[in-house]
PDB file of N, CA and C in Angstrom:
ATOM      1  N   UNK A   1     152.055 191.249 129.926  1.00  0.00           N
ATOM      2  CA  UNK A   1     152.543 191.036 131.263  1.00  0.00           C
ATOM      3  C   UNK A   1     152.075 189.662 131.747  1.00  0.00           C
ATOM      4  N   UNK A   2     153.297 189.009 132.707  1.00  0.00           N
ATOM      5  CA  UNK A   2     152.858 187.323 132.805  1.00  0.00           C
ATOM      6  C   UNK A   2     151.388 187.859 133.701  1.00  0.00           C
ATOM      7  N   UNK A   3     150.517 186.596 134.048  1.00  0.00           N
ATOM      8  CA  UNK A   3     149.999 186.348 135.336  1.00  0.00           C
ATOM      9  C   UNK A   3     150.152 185.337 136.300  1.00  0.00           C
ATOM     10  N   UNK A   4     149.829 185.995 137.815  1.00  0.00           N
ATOM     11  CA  UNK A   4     149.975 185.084 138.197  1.00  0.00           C
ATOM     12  C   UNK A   4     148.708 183.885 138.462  1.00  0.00           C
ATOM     13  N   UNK A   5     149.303 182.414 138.705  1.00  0.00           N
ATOM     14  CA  UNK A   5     148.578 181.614 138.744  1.00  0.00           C
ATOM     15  C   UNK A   5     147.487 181.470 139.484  1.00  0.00           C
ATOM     16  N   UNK A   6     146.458 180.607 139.479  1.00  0.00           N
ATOM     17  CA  UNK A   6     145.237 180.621 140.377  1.00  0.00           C
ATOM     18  C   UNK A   6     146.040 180.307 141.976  1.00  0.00           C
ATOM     19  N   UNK A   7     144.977 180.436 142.866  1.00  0.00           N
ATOM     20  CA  UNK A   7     146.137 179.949 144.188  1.00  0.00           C
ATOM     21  C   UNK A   7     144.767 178.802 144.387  1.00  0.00           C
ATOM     22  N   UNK A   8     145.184 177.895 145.142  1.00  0.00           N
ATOM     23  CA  UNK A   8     144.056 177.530 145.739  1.00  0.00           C
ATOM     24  C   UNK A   8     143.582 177.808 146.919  1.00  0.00           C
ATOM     25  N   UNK A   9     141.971 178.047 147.388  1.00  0.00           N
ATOM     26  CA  UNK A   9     142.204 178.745 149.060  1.00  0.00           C
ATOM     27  C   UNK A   9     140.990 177.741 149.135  1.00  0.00           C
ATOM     28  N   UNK A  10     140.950 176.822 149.886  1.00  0.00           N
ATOM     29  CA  UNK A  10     140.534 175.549 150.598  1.00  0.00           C
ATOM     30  C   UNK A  10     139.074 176.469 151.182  1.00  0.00           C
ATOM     31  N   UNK A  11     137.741 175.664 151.006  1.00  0.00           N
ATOM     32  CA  UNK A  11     136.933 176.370 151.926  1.00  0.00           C
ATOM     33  C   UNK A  11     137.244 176.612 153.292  1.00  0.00           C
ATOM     34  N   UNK A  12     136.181 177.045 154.295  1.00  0.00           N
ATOM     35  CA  UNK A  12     136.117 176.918 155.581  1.00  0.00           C
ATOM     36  C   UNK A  12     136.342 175.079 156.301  1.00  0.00           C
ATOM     37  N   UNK A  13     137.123 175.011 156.830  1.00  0.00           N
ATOM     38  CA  UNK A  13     137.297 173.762 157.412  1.00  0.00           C
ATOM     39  C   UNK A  13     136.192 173.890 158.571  1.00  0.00           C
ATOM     40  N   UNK A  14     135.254 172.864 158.569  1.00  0.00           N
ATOM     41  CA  UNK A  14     134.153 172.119 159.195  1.00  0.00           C
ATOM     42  C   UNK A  14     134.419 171.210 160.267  1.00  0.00           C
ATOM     43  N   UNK A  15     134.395 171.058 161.598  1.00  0.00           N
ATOM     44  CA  UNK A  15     135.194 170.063 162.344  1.00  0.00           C
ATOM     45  C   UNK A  15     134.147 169.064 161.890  1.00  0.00           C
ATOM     46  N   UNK A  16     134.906 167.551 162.182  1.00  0.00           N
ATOM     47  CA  UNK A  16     134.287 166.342 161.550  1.00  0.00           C
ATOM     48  C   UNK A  16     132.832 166.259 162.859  1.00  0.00           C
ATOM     49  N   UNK A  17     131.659 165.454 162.128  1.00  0.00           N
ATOM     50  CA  UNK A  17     130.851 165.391 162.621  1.00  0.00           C
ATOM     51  C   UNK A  17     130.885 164.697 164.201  1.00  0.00           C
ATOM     52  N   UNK A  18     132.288 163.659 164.361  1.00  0.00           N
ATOM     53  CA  UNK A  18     132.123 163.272 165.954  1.00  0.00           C
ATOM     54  C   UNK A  18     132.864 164.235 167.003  1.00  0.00           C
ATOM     55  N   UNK A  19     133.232 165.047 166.155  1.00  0.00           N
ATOM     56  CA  UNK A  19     134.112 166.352 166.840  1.00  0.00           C
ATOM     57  C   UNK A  19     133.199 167.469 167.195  1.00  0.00           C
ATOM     58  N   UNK A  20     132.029 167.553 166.198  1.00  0.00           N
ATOM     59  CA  UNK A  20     131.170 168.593 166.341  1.00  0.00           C
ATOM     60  C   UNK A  20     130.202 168.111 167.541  1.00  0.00           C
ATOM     61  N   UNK A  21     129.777 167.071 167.986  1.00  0.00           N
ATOM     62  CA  UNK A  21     128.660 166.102 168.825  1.00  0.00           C
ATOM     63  C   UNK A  21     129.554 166.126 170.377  1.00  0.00           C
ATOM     64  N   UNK A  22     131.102 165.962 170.184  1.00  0.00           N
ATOM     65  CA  UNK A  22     131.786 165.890 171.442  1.00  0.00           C
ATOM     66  C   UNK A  22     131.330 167.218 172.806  1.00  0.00           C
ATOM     67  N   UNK A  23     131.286 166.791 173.932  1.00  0.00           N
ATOM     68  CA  UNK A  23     130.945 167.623 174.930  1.00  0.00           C
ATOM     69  C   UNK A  23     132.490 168.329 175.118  1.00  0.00           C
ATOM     70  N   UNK A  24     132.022 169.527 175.837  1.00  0.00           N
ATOM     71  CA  UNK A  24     133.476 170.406 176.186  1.00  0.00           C
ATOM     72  C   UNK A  24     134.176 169.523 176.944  1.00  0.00           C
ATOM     73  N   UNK A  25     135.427 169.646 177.341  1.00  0.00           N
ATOM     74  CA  UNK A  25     136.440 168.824 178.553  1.00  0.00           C
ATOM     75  C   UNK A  25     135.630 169.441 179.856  1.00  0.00           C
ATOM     76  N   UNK A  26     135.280 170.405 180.166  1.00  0.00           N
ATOM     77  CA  UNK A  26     133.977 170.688 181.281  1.00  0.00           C
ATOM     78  C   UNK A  26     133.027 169.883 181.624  1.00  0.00           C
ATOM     79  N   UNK A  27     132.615 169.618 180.447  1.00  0.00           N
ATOM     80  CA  UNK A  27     130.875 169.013 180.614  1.00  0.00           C
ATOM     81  C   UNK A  27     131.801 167.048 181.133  1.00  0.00           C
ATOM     82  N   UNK A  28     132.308 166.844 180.313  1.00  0.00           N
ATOM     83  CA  UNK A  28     133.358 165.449 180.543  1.00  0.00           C
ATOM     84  C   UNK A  28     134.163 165.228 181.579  1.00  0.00           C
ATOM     85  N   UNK A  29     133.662 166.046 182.463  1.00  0.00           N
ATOM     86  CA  UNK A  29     134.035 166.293 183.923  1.00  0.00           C
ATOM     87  C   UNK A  29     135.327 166.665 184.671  1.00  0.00           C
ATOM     88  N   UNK A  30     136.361 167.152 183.209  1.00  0.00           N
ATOM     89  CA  UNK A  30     137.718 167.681 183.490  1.00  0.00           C
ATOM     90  C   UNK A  30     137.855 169.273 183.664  1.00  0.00           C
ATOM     91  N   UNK A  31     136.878 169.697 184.819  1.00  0.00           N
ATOM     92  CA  UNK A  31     136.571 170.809 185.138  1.00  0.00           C
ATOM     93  C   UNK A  31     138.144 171.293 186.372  1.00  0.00           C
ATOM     94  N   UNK A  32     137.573 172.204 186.864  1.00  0.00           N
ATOM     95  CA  UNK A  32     138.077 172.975 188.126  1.00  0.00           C
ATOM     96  C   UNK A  32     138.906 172.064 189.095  1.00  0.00           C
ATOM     97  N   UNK A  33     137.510 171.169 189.955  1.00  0.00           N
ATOM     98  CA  UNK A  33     138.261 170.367 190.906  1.00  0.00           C
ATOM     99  C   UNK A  33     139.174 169.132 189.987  1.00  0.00           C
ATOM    100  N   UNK A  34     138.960 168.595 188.638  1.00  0.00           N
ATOM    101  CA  UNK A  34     139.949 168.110 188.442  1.00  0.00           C
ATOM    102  C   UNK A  34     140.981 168.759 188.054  1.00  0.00           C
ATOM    103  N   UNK A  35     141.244 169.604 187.481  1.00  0.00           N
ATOM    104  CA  UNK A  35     142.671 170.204 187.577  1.00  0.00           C
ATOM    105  C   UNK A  35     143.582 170.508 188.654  1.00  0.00           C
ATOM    106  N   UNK A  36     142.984 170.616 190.001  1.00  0.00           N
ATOM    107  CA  UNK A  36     143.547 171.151 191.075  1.00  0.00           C
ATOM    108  C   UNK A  36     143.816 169.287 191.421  1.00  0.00           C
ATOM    109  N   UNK A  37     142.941 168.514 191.629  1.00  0.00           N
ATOM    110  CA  UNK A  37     143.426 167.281 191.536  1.00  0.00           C
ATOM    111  C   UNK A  37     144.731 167.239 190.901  1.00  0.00           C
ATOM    112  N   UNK A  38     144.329 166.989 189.680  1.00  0.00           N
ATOM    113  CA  UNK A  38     145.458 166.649 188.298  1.00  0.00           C
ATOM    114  C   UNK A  38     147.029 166.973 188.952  1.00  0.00           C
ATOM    115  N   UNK A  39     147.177 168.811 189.958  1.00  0.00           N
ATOM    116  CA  UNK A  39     148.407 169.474 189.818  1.00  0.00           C
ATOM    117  C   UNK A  39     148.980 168.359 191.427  1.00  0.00           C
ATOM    118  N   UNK A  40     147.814 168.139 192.042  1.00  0.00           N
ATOM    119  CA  UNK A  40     148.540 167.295 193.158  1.00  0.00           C
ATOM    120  C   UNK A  40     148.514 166.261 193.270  1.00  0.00           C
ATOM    121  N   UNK A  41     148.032 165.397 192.329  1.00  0.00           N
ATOM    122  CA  UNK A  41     148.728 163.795 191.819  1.00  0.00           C
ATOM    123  C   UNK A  41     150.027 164.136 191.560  1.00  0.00           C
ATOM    124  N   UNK A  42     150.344 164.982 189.842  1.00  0.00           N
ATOM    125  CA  UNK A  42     151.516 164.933 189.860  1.00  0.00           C
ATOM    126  C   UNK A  42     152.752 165.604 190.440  1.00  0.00           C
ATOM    127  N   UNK A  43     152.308 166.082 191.748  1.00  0.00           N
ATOM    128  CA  UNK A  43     153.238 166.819 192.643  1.00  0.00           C
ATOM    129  C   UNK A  43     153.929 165.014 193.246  1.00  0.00           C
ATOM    130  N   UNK A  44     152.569 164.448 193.213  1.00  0.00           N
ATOM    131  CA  UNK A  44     152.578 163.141 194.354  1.00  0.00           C
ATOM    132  C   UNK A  44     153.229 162.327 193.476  1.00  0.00           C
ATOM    133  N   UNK A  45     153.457 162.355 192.327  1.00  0.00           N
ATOM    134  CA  UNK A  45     153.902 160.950 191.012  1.00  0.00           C
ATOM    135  C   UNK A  45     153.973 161.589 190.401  1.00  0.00           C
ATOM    136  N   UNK A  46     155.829 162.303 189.872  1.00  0.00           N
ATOM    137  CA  UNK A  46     155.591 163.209 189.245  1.00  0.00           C
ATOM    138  C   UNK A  46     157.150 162.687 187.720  1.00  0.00           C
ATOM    139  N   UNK A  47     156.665 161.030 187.863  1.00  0.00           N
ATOM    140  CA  UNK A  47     157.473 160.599 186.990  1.00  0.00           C
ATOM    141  C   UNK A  47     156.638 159.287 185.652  1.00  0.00           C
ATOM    142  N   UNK A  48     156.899 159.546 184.542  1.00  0.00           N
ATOM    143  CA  UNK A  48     156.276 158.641 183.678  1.00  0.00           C
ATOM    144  C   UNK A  48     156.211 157.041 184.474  1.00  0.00           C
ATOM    145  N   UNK A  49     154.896 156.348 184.772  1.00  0.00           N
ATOM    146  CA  UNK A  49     155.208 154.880 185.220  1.00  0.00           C
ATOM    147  C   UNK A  49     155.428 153.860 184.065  1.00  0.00           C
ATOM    148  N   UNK A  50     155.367 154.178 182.893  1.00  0.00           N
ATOM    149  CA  UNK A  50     155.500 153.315 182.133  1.00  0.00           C
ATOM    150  C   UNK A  50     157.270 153.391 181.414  1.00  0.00           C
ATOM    151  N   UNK A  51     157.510 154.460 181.169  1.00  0.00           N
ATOM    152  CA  UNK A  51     158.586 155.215 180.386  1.00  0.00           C
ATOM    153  C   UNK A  51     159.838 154.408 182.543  1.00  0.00           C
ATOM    154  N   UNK A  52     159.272 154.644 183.580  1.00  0.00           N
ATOM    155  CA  UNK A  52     160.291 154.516 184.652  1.00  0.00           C
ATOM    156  C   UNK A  52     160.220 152.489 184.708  1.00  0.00           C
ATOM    157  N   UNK A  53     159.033 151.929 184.050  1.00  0.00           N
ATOM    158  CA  UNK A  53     159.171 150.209 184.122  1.00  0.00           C
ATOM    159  C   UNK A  53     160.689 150.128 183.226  1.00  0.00           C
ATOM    160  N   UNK A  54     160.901 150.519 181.895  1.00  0.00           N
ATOM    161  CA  UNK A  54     161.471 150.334 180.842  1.00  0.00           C
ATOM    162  C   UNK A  54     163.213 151.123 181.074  1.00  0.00           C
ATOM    163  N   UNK A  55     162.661 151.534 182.825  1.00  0.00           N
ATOM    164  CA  UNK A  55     164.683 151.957 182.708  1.00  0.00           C
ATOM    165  C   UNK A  55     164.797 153.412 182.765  1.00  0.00           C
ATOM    166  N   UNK A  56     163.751 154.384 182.273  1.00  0.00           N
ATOM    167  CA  UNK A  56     163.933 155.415 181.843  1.00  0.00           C
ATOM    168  C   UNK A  56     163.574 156.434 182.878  1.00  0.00           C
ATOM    169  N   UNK A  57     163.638 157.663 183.000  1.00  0.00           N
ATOM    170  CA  UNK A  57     163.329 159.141 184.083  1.00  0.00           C
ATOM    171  C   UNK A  57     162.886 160.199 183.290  1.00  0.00           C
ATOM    172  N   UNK A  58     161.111 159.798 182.822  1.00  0.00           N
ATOM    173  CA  UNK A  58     160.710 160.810 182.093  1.00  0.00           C
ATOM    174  C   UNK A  58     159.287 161.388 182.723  1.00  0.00           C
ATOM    175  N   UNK A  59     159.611 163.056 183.019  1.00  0.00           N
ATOM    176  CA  UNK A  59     158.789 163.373 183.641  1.00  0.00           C
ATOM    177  C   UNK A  59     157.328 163.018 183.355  1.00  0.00           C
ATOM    178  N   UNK A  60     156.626 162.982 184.279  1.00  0.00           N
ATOM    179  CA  UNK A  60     154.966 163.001 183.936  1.00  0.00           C
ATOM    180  C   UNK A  60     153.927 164.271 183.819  1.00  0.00           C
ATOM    181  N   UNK A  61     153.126 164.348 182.616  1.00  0.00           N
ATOM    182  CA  UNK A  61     152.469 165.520 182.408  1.00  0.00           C
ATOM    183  C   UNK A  61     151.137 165.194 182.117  1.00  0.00           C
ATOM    184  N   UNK A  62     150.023 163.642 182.308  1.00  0.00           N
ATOM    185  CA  UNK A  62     149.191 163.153 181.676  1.00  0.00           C
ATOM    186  C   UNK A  62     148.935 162.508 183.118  1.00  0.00           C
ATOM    187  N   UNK A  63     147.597 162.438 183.513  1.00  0.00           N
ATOM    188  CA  UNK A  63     146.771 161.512 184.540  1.00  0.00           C
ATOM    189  C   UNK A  63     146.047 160.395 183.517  1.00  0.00           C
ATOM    190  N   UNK A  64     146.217 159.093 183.873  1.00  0.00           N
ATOM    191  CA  UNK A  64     145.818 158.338 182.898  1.00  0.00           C
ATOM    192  C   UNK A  64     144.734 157.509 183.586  1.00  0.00           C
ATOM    193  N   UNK A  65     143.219 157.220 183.064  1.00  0.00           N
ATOM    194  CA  UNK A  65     142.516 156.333 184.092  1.00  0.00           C
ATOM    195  C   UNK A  65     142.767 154.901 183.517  1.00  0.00           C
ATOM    196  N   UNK A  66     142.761 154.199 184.246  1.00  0.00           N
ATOM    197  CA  UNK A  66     143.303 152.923 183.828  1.00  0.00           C
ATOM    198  C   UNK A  66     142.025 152.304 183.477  1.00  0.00           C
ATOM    199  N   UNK A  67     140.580 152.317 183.781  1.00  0.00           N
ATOM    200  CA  UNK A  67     139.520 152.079 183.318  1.00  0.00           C
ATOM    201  C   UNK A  67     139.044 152.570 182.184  1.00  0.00           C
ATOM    202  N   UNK A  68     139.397 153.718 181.860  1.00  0.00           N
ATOM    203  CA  UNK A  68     139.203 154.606 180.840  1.00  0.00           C
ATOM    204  C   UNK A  68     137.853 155.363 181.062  1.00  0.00           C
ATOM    205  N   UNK A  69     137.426 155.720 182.275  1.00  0.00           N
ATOM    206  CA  UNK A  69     136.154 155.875 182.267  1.00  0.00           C
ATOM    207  C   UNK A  69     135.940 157.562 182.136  1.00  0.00           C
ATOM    208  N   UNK A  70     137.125 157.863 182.704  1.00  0.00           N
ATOM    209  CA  UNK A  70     137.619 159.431 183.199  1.00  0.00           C
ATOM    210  C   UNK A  70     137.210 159.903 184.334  1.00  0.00           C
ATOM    211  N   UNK A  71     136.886 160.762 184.667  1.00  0.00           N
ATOM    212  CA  UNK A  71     136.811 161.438 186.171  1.00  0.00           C
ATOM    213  C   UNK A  71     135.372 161.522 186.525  1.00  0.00           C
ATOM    214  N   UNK A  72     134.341 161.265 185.527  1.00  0.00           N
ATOM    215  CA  UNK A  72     132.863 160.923 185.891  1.00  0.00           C
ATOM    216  C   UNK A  72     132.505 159.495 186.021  1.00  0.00           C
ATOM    217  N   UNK A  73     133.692 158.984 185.993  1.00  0.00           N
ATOM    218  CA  UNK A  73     132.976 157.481 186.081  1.00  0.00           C
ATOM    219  C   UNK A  73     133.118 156.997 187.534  1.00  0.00           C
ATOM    220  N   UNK A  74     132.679 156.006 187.890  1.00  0.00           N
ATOM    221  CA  UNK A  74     132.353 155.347 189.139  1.00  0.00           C
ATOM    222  C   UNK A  74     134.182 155.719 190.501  1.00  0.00           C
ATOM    223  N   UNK A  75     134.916 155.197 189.538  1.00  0.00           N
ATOM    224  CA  UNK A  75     136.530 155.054 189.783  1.00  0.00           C
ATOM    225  C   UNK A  75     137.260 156.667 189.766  1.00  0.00           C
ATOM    226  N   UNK A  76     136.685 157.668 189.221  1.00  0.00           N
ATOM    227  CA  UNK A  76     137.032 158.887 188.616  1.00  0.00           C
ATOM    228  C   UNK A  76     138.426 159.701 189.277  1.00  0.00           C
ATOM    229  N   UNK A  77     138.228 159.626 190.666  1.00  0.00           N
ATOM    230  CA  UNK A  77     138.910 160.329 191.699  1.00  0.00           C
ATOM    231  C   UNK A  77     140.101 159.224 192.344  1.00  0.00           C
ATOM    232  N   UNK A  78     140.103 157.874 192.156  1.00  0.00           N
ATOM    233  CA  UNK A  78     140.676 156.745 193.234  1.00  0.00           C
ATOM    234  C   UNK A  78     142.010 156.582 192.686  1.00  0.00           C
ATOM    235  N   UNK A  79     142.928 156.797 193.648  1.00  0.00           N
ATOM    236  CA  UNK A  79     144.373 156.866 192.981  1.00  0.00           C
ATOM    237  C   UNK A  79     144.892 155.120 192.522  1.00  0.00           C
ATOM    238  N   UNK A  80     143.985 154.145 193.087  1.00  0.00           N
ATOM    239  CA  UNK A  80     144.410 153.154 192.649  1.00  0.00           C
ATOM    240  C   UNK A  80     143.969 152.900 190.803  1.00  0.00           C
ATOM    241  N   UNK A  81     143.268 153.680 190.809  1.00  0.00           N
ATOM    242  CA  UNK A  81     142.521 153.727 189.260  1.00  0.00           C
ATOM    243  C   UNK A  81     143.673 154.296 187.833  1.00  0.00           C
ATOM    244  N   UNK A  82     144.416 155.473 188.881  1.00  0.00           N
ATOM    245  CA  UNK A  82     145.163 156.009 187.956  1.00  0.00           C
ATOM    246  C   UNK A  82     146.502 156.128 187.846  1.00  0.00           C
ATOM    247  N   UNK A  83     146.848 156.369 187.167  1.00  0.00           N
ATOM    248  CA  UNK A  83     148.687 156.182 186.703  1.00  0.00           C
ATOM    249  C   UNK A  83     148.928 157.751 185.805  1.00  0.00           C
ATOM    250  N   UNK A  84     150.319 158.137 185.984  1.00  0.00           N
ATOM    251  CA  UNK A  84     150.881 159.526 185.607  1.00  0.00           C
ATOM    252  C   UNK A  84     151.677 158.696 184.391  1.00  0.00           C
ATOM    253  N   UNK A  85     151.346 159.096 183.275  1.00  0.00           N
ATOM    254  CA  UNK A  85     152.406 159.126 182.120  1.00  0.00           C
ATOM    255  C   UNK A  85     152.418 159.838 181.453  1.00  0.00           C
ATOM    256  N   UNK A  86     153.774 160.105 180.910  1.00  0.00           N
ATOM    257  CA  UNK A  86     154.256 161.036 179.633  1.00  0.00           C
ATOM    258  C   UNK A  86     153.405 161.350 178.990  1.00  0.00           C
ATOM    259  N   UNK A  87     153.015 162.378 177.613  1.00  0.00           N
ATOM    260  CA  UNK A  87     152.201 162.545 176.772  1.00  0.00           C
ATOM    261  C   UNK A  87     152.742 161.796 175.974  1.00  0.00           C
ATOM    262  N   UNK A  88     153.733 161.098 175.739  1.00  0.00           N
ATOM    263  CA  UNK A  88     153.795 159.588 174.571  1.00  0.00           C
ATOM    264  C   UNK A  88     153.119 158.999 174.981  1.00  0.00           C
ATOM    265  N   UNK A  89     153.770 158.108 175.891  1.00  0.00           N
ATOM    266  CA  UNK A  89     152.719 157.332 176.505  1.00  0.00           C
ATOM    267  C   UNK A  89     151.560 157.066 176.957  1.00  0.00           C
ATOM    268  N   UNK A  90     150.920 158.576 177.458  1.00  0.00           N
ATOM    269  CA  UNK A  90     149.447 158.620 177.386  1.00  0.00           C
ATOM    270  C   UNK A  90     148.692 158.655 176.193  1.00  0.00           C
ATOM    271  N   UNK A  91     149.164 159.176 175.164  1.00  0.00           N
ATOM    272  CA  UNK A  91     148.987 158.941 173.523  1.00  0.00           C
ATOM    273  C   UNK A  91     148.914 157.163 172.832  1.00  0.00           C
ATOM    274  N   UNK A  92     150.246 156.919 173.469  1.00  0.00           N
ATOM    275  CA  UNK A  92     150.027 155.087 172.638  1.00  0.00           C
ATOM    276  C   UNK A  92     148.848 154.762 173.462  1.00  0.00           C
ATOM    277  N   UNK A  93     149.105 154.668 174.614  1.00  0.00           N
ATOM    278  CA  UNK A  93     147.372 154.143 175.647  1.00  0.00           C
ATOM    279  C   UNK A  93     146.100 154.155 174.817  1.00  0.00           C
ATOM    280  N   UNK A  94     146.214 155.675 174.989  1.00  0.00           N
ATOM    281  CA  UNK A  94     145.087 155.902 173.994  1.00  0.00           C
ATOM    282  C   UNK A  94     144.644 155.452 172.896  1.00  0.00           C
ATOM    283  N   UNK A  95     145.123 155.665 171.989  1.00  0.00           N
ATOM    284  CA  UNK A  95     145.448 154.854 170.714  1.00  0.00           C
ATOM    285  C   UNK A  95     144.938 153.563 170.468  1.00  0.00           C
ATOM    286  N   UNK A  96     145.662 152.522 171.606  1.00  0.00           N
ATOM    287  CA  UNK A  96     145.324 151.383 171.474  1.00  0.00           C
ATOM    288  C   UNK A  96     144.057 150.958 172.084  1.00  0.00           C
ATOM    289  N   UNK A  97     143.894 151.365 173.175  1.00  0.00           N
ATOM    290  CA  UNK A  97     142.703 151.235 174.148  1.00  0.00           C
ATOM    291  C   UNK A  97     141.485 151.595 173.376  1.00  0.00           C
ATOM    292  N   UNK A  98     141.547 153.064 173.100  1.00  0.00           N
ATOM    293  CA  UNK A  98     140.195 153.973 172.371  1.00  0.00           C
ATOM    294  C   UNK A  98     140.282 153.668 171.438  1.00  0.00           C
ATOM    295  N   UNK A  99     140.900 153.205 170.508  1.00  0.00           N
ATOM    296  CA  UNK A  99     141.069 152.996 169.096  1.00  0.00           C
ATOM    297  C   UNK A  99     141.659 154.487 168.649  1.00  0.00           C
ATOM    298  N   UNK A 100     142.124 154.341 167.329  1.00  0.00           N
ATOM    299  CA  UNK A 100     142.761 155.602 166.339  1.00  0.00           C
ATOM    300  C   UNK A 100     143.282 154.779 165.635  1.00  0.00           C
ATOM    301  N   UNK A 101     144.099 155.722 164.232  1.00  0.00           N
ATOM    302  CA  UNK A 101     144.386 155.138 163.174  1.00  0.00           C
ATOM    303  C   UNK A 101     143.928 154.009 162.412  1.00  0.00           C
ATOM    304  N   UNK A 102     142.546 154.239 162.406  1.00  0.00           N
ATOM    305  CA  UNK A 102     141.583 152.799 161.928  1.00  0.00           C
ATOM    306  C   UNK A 102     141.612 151.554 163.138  1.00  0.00           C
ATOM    307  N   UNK A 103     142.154 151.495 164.440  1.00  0.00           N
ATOM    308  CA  UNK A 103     142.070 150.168 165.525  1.00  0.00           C
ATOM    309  C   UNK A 103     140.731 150.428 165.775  1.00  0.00           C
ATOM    310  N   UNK A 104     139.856 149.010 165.721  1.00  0.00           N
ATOM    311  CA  UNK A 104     139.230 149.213 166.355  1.00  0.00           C
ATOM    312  C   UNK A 104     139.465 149.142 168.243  1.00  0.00           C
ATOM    313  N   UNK A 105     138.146 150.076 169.200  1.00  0.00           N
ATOM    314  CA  UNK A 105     138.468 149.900 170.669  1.00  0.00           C
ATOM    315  C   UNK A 105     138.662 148.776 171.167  1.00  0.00           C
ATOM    316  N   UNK A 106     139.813 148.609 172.105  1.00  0.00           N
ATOM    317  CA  UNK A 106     139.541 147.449 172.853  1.00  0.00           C
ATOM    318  C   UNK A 106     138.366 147.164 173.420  1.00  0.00           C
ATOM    319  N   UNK A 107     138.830 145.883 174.006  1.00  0.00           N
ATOM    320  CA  UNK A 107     137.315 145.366 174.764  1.00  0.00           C
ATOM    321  C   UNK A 107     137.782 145.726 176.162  1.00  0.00           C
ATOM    322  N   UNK A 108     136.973 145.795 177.231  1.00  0.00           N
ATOM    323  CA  UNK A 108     137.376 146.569 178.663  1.00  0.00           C
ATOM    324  C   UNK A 108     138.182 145.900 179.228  1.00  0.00           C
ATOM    325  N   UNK A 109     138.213 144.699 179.417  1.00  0.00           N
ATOM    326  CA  UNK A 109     139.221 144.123 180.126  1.00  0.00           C
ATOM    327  C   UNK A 109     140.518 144.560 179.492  1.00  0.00           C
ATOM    328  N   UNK A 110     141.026 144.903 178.079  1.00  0.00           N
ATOM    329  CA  UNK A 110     142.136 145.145 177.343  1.00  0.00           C
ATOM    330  C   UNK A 110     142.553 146.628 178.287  1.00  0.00           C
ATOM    331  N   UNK A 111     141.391 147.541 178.814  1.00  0.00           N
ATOM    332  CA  UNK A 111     141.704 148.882 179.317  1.00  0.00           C
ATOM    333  C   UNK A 111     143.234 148.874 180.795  1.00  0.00           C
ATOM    334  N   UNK A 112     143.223 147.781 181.313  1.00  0.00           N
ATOM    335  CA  UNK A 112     143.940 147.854 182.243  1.00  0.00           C
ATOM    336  C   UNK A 112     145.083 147.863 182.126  1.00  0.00           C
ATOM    337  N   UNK A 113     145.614 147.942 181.056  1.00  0.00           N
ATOM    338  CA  UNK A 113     147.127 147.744 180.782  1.00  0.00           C
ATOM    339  C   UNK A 113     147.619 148.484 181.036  1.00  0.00           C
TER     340      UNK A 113
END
């Protein structure tokens, strides 16, 4: 009778060590009062600003700090600090600003874009 082949079954996946060190979105100060924030910004700006420069009408689902500091930093709460964009667009931000895909981070002044 045939058999069947080995399968492979991957150990336990380990989150990577800067994933394991990261604080909860709680402790990083995207608690309670910012969410209730978060729902009445985008009641108040409730359209992508980057995706509406370029022509386009794409809703907004992302509070973006333009400092990058997030909601514990000095700027955290100040609507001049922040901008509503798409989850694309809050993604490329990211990306480029924080670094990913091997970029290294900008330098701070690069954060305001």
């Amino acid at each position: 009778m045939p058999q069947r082949p080995p399968t492979f079954r991957p150990s336990i996946k380990r989150p990577a060590p800067s994933e394991a060190s990261r604080p909860t979105a709680a402790a990083r100060g995207y608690d309670h009062r910012w969410q209730r924030f978060r729902v009445s910004y985008l009641a108040e700006h409730p359209l992508c600003v980057r995706c509406e420069a370029r022509g386009l009408i794409v809703e907004a689902t992302c509070i973006d700090h333009i400092d990058g500091a997030g909601p514990t930093g000095p700027r955290g709460y100040d609507p001049a600090n922040l901008q509503a964009l798409c989850q694309s667009c809050h993604s490329q931000k990211t990306i480029t600003s924080d670094g990913g895909f091997g970029r290294a981070p900008a330098a701070p002044e690069e954060h305001r874009a």
